[in-house]
Every structure is written in C-alpha cells, then in structure tokens.
PDB file of N, CA and C in Angstrom:
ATOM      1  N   UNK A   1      86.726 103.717 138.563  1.00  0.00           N
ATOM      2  CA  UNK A   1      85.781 104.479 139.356  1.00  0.00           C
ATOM      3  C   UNK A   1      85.393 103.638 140.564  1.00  0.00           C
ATOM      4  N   UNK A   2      85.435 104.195 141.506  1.00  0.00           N
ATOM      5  CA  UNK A   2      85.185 103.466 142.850  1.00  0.00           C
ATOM      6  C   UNK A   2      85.926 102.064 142.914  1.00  0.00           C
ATOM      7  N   UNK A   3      87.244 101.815 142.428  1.00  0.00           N
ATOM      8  CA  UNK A   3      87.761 101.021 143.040  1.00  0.00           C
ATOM      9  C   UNK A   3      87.879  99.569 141.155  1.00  0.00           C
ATOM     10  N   UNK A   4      86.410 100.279 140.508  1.00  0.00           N
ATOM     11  CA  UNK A   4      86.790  99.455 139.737  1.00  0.00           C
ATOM     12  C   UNK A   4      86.911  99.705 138.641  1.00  0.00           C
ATOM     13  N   UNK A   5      87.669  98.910 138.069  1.00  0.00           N
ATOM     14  CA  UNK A   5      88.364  99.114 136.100  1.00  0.00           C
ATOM     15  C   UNK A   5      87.689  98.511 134.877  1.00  0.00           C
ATOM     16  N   UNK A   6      87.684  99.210 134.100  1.00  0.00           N
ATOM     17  CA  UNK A   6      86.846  99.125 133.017  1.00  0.00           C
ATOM     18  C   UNK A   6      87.635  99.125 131.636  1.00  0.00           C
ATOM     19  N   UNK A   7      87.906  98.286 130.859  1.00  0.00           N
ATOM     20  CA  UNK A   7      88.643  98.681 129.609  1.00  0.00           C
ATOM     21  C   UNK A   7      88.330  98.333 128.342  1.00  0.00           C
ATOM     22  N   UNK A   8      88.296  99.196 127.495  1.00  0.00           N
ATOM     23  CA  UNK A   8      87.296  99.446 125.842  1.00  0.00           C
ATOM     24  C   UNK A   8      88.577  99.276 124.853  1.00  0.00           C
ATOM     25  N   UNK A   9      88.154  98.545 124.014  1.00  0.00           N
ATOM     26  CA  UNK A   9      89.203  98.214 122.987  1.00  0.00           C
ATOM     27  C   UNK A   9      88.642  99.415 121.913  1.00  0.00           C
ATOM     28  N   UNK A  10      89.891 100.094 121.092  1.00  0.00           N
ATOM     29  CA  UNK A  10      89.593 101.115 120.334  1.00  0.00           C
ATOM     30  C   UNK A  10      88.749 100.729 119.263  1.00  0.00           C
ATOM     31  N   UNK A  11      88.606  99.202 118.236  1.00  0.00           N
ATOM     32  CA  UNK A  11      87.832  98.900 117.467  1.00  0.00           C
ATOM     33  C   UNK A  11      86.736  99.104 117.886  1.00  0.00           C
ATOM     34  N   UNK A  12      86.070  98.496 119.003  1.00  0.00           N
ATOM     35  CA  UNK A  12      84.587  98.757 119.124  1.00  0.00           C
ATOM     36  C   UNK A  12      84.199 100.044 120.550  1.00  0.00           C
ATOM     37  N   UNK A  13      85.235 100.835 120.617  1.00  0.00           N
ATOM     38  CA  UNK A  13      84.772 102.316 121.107  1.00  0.00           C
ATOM     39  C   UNK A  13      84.489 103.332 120.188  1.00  0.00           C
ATOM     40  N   UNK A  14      85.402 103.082 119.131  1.00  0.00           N
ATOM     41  CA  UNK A  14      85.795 103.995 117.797  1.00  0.00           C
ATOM     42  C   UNK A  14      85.222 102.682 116.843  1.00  0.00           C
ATOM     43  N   UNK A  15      84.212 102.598 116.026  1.00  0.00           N
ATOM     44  CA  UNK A  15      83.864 101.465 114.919  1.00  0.00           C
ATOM     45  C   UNK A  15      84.948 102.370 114.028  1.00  0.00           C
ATOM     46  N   UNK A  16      84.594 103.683 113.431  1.00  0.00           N
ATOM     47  CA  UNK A  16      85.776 104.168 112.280  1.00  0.00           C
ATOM     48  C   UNK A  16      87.032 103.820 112.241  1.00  0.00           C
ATOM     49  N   UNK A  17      87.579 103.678 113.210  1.00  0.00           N
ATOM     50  CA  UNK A  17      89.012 103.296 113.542  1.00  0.00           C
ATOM     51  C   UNK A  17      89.135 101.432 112.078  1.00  0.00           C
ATOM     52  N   UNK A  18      87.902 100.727 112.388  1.00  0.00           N
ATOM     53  CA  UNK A  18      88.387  99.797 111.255  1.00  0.00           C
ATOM     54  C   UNK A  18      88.239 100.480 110.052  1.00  0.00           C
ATOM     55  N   UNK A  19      88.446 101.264 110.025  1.00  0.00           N
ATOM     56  CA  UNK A  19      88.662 102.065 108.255  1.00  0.00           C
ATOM     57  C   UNK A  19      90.059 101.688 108.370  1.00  0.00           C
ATOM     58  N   UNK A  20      90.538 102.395 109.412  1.00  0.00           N
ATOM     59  CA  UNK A  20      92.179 102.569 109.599  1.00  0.00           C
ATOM     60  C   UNK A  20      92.507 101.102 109.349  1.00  0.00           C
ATOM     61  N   UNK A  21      92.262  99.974 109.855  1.00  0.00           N
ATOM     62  CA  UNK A  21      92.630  98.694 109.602  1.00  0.00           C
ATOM     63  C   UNK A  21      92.451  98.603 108.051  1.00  0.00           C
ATOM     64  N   UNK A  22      91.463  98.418 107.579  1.00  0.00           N
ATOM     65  CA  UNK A  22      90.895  98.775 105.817  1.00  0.00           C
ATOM     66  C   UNK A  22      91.999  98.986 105.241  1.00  0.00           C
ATOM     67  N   UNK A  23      92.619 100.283 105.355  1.00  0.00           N
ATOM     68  CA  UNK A  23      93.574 101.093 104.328  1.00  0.00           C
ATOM     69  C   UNK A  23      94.229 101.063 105.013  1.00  0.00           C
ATOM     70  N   UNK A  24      95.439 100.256 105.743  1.00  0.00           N
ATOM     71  CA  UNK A  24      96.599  99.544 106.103  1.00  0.00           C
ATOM     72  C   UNK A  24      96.731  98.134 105.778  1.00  0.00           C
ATOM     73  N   UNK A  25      95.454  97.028 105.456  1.00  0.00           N
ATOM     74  CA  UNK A  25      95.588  96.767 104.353  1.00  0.00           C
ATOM     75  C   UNK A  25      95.665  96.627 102.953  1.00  0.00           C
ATOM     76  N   UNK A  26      95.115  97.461 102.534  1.00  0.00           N
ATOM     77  CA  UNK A  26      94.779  98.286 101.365  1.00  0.00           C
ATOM     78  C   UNK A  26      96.583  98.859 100.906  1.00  0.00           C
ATOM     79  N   UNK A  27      97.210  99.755 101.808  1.00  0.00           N
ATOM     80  CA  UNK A  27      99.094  99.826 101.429  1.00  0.00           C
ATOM     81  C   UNK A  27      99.307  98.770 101.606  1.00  0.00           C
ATOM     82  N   UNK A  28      99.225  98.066 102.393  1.00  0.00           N
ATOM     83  CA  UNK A  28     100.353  96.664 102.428  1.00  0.00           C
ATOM     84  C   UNK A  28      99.866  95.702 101.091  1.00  0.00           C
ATOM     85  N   UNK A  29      98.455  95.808 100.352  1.00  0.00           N
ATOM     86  CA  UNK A  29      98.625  94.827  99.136  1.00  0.00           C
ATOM     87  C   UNK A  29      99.096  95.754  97.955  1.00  0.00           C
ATOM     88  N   UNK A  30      99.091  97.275  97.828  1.00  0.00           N
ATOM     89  CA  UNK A  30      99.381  97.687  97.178  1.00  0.00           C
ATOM     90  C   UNK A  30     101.188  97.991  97.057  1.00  0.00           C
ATOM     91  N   UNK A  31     101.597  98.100  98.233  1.00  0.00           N
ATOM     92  CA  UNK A  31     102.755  97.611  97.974  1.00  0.00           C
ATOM     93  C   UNK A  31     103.583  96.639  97.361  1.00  0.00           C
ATOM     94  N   UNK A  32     102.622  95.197  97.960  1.00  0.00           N
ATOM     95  CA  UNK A  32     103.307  94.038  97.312  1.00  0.00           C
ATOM     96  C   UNK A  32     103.321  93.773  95.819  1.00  0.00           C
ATOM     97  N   UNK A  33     102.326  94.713  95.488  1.00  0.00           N
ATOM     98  CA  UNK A  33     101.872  94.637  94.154  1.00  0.00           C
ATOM     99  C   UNK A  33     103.037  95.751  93.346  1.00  0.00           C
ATOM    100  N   UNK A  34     103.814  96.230  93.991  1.00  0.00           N
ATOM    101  CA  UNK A  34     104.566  97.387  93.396  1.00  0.00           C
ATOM    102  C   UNK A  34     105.949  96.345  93.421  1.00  0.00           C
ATOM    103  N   UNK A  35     105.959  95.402  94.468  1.00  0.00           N
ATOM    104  CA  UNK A  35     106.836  94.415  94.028  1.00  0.00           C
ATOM    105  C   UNK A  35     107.225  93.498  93.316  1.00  0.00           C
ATOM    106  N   UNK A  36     106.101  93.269  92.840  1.00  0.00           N
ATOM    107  CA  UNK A  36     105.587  91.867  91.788  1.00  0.00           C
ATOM    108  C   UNK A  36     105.842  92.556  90.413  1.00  0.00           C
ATOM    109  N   UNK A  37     105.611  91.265  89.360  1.00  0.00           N
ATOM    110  CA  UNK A  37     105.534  91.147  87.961  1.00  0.00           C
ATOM    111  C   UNK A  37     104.943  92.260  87.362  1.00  0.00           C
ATOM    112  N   UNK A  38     103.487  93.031  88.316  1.00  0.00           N
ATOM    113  CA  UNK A  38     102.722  93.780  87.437  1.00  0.00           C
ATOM    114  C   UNK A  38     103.204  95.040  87.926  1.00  0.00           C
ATOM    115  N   UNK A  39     104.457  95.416  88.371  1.00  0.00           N
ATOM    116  CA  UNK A  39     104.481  96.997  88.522  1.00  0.00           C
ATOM    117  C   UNK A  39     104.484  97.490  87.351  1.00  0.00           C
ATOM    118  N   UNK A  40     105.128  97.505  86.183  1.00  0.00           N
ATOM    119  CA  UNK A  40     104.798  98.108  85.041  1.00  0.00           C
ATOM    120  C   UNK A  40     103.084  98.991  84.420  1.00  0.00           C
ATOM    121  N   UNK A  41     102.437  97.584  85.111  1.00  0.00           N
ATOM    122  CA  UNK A  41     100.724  98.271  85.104  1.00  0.00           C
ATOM    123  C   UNK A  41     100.736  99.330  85.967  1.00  0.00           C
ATOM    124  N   UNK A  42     101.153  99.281  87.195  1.00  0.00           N
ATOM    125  CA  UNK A  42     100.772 100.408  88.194  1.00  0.00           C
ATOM    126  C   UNK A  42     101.200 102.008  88.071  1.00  0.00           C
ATOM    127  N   UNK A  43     101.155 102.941  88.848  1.00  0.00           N
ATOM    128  CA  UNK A  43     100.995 103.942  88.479  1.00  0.00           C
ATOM    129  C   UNK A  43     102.727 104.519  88.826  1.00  0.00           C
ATOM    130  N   UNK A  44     103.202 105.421  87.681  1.00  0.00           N
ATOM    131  CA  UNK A  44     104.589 106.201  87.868  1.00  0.00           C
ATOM    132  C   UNK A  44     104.537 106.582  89.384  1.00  0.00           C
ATOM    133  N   UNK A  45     106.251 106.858  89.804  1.00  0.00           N
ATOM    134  CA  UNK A  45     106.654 107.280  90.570  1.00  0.00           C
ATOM    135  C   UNK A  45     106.062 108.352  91.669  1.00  0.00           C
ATOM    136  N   UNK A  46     105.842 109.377  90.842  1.00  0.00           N
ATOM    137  CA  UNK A  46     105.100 110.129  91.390  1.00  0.00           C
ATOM    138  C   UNK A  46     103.570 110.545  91.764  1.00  0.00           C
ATOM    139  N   UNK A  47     102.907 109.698  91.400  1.00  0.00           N
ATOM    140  CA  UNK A  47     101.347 109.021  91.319  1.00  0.00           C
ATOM    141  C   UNK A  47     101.420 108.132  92.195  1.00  0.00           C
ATOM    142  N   UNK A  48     102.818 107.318  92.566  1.00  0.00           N
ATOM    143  CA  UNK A  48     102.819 106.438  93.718  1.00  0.00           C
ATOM    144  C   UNK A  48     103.173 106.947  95.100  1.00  0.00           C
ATOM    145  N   UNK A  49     103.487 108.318  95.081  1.00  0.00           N
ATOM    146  CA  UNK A  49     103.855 108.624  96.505  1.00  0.00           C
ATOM    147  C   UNK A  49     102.993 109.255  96.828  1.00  0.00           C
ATOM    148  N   UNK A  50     102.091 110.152  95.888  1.00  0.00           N
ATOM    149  CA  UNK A  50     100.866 110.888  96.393  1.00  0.00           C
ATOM    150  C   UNK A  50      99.809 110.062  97.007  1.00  0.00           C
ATOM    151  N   UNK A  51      99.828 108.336  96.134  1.00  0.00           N
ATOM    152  CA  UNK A  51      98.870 107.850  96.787  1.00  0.00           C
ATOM    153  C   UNK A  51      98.936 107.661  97.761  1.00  0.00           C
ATOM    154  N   UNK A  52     100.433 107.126  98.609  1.00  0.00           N
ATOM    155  CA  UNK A  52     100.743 106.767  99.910  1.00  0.00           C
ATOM    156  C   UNK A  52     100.667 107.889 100.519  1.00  0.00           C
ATOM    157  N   UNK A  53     100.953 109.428 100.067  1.00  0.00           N
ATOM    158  CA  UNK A  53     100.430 110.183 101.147  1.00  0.00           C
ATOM    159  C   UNK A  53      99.016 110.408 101.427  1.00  0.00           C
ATOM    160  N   UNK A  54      98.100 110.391 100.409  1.00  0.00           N
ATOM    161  CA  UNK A  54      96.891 110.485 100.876  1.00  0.00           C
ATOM    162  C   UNK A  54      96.596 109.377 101.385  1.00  0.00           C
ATOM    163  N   UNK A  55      97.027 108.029 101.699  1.00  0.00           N
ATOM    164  CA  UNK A  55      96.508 106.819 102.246  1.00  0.00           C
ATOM    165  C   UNK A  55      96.875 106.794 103.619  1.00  0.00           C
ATOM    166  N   UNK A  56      97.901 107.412 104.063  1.00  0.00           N
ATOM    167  CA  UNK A  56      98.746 107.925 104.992  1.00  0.00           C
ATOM    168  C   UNK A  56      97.953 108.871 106.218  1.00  0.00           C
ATOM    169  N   UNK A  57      98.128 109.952 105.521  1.00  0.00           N
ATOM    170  CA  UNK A  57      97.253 111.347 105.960  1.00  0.00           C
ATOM    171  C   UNK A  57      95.506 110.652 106.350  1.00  0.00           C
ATOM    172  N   UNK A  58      95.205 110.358 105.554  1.00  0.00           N
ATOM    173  CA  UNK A  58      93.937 109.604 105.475  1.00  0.00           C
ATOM    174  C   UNK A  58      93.820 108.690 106.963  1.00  0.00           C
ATOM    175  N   UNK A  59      94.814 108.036 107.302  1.00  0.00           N
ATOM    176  CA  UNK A  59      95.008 107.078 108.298  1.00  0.00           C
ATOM    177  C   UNK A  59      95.529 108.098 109.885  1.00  0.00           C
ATOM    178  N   UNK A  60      96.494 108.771 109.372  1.00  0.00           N
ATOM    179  CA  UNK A  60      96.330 109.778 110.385  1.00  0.00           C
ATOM    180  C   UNK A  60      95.936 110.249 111.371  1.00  0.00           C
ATOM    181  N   UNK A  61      94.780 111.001 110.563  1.00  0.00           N
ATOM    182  CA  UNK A  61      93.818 111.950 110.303  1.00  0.00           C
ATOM    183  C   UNK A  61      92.740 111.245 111.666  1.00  0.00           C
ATOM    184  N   UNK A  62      92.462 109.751 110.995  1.00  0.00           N
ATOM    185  CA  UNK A  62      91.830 108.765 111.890  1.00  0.00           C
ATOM    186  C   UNK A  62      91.967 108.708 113.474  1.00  0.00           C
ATOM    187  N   UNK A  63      93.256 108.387 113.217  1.00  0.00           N
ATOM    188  CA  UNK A  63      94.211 107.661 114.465  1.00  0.00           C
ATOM    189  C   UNK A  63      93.963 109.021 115.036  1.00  0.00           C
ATOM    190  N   UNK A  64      94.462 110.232 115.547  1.00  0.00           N
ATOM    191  CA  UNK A  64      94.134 111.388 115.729  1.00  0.00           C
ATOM    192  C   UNK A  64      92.729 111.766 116.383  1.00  0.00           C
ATOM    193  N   UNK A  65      91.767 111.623 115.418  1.00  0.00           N
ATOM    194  CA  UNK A  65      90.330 111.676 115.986  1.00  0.00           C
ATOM    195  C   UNK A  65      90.190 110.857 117.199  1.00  0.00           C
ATOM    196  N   UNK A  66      90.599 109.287 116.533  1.00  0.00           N
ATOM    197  CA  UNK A  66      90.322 108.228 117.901  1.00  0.00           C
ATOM    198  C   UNK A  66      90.903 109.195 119.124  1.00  0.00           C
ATOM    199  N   UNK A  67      92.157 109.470 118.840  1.00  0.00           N
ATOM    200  CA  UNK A  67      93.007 109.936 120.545  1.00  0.00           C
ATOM    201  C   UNK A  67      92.189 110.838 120.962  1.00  0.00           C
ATOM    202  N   UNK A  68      91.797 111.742 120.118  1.00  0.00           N
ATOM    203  CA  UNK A  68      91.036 113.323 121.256  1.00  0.00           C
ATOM    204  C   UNK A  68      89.632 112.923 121.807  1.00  0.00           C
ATOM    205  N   UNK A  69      89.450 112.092 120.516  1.00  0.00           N
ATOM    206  CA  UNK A  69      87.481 111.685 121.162  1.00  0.00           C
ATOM    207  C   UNK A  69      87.698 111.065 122.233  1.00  0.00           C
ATOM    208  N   UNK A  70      87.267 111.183 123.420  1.00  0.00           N
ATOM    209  CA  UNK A  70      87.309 110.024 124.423  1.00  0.00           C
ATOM    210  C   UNK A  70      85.809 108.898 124.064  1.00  0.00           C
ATOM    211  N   UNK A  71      86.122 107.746 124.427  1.00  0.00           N
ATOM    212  CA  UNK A  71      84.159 107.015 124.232  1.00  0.00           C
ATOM    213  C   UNK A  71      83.549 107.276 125.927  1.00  0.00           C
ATOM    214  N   UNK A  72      82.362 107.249 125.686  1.00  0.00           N
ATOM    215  CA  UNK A  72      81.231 107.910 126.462  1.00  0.00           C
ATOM    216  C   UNK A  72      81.143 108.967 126.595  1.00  0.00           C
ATOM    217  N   UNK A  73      81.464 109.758 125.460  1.00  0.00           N
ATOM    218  CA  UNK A  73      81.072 111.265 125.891  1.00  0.00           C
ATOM    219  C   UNK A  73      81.370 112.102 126.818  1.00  0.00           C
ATOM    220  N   UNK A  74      81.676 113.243 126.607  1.00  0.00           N
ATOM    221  CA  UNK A  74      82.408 114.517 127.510  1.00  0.00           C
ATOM    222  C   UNK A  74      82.094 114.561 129.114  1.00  0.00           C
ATOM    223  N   UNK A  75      81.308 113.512 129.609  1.00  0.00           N
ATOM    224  CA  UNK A  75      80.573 113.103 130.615  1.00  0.00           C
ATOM    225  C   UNK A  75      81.951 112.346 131.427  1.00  0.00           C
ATOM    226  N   UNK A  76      82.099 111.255 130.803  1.00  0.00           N
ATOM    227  CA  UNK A  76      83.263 110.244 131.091  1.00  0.00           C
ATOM    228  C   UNK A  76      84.515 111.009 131.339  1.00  0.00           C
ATOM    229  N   UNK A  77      84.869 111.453 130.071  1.00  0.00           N
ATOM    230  CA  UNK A  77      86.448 112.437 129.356  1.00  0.00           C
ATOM    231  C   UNK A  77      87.283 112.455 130.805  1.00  0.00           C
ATOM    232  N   UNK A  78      87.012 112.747 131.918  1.00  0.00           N
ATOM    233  CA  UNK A  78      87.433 113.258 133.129  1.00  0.00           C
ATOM    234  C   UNK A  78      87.897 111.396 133.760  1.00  0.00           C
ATOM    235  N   UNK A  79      87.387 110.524 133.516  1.00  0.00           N
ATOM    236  CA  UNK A  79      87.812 109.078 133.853  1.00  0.00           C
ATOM    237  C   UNK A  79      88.131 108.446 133.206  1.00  0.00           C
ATOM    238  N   UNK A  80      88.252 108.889 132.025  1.00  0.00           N
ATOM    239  CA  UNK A  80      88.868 107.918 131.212  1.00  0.00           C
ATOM    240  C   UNK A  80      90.723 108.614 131.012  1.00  0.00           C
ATOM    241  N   UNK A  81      91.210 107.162 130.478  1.00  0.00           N
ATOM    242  CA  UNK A  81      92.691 107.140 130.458  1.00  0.00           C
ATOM    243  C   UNK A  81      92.929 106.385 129.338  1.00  0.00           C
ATOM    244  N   UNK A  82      94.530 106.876 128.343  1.00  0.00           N
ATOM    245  CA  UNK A  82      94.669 106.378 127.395  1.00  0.00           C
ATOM    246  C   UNK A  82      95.795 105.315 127.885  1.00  0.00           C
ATOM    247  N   UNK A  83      95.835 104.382 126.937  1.00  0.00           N
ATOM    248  CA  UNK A  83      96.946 103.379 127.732  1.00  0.00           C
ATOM    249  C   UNK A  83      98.034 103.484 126.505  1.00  0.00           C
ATOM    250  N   UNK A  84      98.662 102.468 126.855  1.00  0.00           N
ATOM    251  CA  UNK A  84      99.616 102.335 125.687  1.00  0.00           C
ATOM    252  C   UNK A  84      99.853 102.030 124.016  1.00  0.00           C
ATOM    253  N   UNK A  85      98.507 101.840 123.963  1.00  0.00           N
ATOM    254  CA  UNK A  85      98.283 101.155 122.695  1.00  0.00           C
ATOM    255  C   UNK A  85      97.640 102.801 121.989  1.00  0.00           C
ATOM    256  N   UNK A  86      97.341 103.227 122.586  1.00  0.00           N
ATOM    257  CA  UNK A  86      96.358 104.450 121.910  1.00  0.00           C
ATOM    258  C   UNK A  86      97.954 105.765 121.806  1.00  0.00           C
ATOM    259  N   UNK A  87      99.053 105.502 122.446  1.00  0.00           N
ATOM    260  CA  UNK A  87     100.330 105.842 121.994  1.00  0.00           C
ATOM    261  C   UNK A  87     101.002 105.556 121.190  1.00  0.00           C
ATOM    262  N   UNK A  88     100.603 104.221 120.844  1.00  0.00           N
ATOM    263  CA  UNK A  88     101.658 103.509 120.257  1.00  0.00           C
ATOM    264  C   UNK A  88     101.157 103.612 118.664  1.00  0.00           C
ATOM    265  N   UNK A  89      99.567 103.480 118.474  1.00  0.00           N
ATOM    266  CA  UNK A  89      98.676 103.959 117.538  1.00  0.00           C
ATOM    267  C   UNK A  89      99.767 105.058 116.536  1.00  0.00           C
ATOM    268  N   UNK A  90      99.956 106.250 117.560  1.00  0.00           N
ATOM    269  CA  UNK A  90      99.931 107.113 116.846  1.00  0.00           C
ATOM    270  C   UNK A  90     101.012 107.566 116.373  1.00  0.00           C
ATOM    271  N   UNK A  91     101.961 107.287 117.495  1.00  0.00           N
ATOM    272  CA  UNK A  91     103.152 107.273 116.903  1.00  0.00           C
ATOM    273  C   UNK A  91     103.391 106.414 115.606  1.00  0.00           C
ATOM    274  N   UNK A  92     102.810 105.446 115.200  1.00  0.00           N
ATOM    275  CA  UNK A  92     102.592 104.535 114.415  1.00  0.00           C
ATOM    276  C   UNK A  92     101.942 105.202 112.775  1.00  0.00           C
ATOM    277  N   UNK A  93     101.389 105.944 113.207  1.00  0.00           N
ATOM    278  CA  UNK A  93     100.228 106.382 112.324  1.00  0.00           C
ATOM    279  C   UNK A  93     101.296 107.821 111.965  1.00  0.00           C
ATOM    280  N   UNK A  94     101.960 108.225 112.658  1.00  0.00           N
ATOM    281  CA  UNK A  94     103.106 109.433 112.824  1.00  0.00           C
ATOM    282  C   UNK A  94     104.096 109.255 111.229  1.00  0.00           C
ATOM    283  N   UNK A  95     104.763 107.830 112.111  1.00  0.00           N
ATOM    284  CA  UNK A  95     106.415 107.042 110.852  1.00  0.00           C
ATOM    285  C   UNK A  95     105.605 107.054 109.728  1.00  0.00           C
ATOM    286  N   UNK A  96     104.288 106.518 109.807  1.00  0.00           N
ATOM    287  CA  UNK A  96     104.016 106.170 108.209  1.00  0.00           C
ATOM    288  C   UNK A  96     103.784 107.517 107.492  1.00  0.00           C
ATOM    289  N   UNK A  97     102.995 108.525 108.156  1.00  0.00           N
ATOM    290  CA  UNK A  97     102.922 109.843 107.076  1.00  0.00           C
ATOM    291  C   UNK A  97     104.011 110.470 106.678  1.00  0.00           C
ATOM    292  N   UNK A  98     105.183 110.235 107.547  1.00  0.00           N
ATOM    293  CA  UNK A  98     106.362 111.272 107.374  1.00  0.00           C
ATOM    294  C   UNK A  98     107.386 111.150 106.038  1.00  0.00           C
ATOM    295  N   UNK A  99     107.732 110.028 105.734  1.00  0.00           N
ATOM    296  CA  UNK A  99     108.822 109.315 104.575  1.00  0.00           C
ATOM    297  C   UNK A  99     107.772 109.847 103.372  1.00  0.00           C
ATOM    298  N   UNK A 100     106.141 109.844 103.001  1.00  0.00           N
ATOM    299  CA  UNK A 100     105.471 110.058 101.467  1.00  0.00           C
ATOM    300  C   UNK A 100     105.589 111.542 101.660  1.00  0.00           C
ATOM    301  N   UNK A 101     105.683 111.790 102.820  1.00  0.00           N
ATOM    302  CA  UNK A 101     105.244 113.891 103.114  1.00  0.00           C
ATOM    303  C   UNK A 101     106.913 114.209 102.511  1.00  0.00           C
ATOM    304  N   UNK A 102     107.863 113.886 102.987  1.00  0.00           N
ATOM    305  CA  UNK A 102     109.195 114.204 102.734  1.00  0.00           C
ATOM    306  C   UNK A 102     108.883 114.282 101.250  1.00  0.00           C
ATOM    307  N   UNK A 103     108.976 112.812 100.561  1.00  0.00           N
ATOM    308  CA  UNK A 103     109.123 112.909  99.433  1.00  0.00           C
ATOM    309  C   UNK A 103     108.499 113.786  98.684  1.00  0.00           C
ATOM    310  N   UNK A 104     106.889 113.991  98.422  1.00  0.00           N
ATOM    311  CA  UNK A 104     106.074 114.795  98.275  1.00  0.00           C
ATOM    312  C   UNK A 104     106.308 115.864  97.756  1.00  0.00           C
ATOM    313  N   UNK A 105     106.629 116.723  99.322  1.00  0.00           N
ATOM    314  CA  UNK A 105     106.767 118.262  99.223  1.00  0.00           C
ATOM    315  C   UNK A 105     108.289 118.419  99.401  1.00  0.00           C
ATOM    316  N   UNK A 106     109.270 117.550  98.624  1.00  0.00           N
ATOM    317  CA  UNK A 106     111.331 117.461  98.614  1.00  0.00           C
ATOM    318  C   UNK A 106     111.349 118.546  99.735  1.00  0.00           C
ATOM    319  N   UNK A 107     111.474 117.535 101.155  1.00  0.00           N
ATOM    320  CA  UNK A 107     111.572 118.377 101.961  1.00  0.00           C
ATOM    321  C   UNK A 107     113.357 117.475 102.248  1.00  0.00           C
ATOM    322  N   UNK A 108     114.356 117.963 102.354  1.00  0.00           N
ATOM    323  CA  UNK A 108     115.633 117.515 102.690  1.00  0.00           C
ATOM    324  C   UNK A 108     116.085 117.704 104.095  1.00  0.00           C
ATOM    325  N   UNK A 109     116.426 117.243 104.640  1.00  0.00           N
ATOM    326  CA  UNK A 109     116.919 117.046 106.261  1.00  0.00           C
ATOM    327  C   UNK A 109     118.677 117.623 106.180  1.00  0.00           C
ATOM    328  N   UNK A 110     119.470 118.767 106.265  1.00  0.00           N
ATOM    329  CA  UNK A 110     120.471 118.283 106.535  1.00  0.00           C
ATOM    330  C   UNK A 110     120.772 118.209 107.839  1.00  0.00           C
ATOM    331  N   UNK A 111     121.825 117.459 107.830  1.00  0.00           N
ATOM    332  CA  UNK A 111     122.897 116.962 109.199  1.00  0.00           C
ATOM    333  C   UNK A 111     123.524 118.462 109.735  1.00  0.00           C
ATOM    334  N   UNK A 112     123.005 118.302 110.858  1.00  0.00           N
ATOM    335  CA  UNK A 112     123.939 119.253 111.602  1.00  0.00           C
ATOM    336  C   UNK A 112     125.037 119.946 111.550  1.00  0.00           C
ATOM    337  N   UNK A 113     125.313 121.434 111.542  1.00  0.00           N
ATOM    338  CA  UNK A 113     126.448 121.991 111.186  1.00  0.00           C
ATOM    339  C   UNK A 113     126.902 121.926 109.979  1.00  0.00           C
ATOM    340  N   UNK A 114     125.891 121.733 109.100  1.00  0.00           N
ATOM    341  CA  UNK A 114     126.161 122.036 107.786  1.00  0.00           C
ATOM    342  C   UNK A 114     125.767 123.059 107.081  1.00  0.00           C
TER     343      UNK A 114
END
C-alpha cells in the first residue's frame, strides 16, 4: 500500500493453522509407530486408513480455511496477496488427503483407453 510491503506469516495470522502443525506431527509419530516393534498393538488395516483420513481431511479442512480467510478482515481482503507458501500449503494438504480417500472409499484409477 502506498509504495510499502507488509508480510504476515500464516502461524501468527491464522493461530489455528498450528493445529495443522499438531496433527502432522501427530501422522508422522503415528506412522513411525506403524513401523516399529509395536505395530501388532496398533489398530487393523482398516482402522488405520480411516484414521489417516480423518487426520488428513481434518488438516485440509484447515489449510483451506487459512486460504479463503484473508487476516485483517474483509476491510484488507482487496490488498492482501497470497504468496507461494499459502500454494504450496495446499497443494500439500491436497497429496496427503488423496492416497487414505482412494483407499477408503476403493476408488480405482484406470489408465487410459481401457
């Protein structure tokens, strides 16, 4: 605005957004834990993909809100600009829901011309 630039990091424009950090660590220890000694404790196959989709969707869902809300209010919305990271977010937030949703709801992809 008038010549000068202003730039808001999504953690502290969006505080909710560290949920999203939360439960991206939250899959990544529960994963490792599906790698280790104690998978036997953890939950069957299919109890394990629902969780990743709701942990997924859940994260989403987030990432999503952050993009449409602009910070400062519908006042701003008109000067503010998303940069690359608030793309990259989501596309991000995109790969991870898609592979538990496939599995989920056996959605099959075929190849072309088949």
């Amino acid at each position: 605005m008038f010549g000068t630039s202003v730039t808001e990091d999504g953690l502290t424009s969006h505080g909710y957004l560290s949920i999203v950090m939360i439960i991206c660590l939250a899959i990544l220890g529960y994963l490792v834990l599906r790698i280790s000694p104690m998978r036997p404790v953890l939950p069957p196959s299919r109890m394990h993909e629902l969780l990743l989709l709701a942990a997924t969707a859940a994260n989403f869902a987030l990432v999503v809100a952050g993009f449409v809300a602009t910070p400062g209010g519908a006042d701003w919305a008109s000067l503010m600009s998303r940069q690359f990271g608030s793309y990259a977010g989501g596309i991000a937030a995109l790969a991870a829901v898609v592979p538990p949703a496939k599995s989920v709801f056996n959605i099959h992809i075929r190849p072309y011309g088949r």
